[in-house]
Protein backbone atom coordinates (compact mmCIF):
# COMPACT_ATOMS: atom_id res chain seq x y z
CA UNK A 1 -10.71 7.47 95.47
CA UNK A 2 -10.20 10.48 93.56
CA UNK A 3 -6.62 11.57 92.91
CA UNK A 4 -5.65 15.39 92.34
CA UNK A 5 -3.68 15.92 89.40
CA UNK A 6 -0.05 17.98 89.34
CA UNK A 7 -2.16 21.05 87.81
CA UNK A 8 -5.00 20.33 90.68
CA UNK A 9 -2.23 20.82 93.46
CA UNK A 10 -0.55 24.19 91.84
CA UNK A 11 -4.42 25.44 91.67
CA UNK A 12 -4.88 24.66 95.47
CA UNK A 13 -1.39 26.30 96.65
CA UNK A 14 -2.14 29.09 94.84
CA UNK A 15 -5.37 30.05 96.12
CA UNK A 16 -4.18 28.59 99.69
CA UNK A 17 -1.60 31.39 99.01
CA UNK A 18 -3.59 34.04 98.39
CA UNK A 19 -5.41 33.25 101.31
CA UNK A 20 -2.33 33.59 103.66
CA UNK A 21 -1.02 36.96 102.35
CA UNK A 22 -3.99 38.18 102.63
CA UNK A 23 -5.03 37.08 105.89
CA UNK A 24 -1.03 37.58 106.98
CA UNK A 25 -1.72 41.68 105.41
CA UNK A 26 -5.34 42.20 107.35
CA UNK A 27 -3.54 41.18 110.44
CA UNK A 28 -0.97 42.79 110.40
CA UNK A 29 -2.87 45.85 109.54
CA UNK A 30 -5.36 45.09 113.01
CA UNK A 31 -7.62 43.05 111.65
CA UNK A 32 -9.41 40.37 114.75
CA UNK A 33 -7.71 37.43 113.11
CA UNK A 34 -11.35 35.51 112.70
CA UNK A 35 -12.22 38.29 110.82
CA UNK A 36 -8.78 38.23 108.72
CA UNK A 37 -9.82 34.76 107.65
CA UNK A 38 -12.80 35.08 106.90
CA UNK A 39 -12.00 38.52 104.54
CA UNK A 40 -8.82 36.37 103.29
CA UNK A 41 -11.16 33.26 101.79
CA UNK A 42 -13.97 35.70 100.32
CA UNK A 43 -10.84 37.31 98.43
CA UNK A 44 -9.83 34.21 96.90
CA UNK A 45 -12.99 33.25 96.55
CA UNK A 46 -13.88 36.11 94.52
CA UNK A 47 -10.57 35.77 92.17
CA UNK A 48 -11.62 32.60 91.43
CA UNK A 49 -14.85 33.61 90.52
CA UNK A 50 -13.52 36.27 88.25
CA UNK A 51 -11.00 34.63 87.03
CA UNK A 52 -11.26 30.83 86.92
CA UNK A 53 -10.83 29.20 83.85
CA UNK A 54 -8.33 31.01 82.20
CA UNK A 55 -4.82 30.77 81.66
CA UNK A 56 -3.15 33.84 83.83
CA UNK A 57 1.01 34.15 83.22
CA UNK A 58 2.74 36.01 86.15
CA UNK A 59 5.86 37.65 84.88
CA UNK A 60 8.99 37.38 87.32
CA UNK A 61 10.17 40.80 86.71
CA UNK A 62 13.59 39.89 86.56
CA UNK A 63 14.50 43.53 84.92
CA UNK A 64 12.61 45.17 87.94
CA UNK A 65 14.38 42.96 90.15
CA UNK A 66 17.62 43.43 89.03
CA UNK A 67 17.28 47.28 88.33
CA UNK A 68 16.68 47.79 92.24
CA UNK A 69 19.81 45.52 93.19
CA UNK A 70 21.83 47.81 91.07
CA UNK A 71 20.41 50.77 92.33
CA UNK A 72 21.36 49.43 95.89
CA UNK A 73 24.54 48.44 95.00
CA UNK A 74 25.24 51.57 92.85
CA UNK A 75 24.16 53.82 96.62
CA UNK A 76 26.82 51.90 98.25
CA UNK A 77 29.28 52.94 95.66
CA UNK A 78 31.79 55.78 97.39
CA UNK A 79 34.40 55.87 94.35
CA UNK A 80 37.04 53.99 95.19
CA UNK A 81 35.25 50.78 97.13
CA UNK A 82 35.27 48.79 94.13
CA UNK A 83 37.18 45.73 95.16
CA UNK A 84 34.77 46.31 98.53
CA UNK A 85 31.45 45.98 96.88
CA UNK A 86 32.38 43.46 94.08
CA UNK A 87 33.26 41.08 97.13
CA UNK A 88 30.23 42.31 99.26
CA UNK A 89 27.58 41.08 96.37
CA UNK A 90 29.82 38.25 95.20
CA UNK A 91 30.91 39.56 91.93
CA UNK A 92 34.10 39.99 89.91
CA UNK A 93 35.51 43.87 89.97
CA UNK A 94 35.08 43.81 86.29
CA UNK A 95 30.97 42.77 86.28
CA UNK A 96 30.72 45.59 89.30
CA UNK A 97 32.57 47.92 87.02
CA UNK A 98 30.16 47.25 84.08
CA UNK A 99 26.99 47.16 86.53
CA UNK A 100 27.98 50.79 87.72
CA UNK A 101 28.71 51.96 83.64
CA UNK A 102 24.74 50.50 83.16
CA UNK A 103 23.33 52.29 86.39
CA UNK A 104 24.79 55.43 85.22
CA UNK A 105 23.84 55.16 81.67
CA UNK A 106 20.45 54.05 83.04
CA UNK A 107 20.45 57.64 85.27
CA UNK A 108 21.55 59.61 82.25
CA UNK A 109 18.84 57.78 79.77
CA UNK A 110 16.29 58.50 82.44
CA UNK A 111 17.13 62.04 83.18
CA UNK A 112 17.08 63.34 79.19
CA UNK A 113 13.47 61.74 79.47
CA UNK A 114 12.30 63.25 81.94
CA UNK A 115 14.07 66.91 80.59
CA UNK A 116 11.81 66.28 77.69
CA UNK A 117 8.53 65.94 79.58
């Protein structure tokens, strides 16, 4: 009886995974869902042809992440609805305060670059 190690099972969801967006994505898109699958597996397939055997890190993109939440929050921002917002995305008035000083330095930063250009 052969038994899959931890590493074994992370291998499997993630190709598994790749299999479901991508069928999920062809669907969507109008693809026969037979047809879907079958694209979906040669996909992973492929990756795993190209790519098996080495070590491939995924970064989380917190920054990213967290750049487009403040942008959100910073769109929602009419001046005086601090108290408002702070409550709204479960922050203190001061961190709000000090997320709306970074999105407009942020703004300001990226602006002068792109004068330059």
């Amino acid at each position: 009886m052969h038994r899959s190690s931890p590493m074994e099972s992370v291998r499997n969801d993630f190709v598994t995974c790749i299999i479901d967006h991508a069928e999920n994505a062809m669907r969507c898109a109008g693809v026969e869902p037979k047809k879907a699958k079958s694209i979906a597996i040669g996909i992973a397939d492929k990756l795993v042809e190209v790519f098996g055997g080495q070590n491939i890190t995924f970064p989380k993109e917190h920054k990213r992440k967290q750049a487009q939440k403040e942008a959100m929050i910073f769109s929602q921002f009419t001046g005086t609805n601090y108290r408002a917002l702070a409550v709204t995305h479960n922050m203190t008035e001061r961190g709000l305060r000090k997320l709306l000083i970074r999105v407009r330095s942020r703004i300001a930063r990226d602006s002068k670059t792109e004068s330059k250009q």
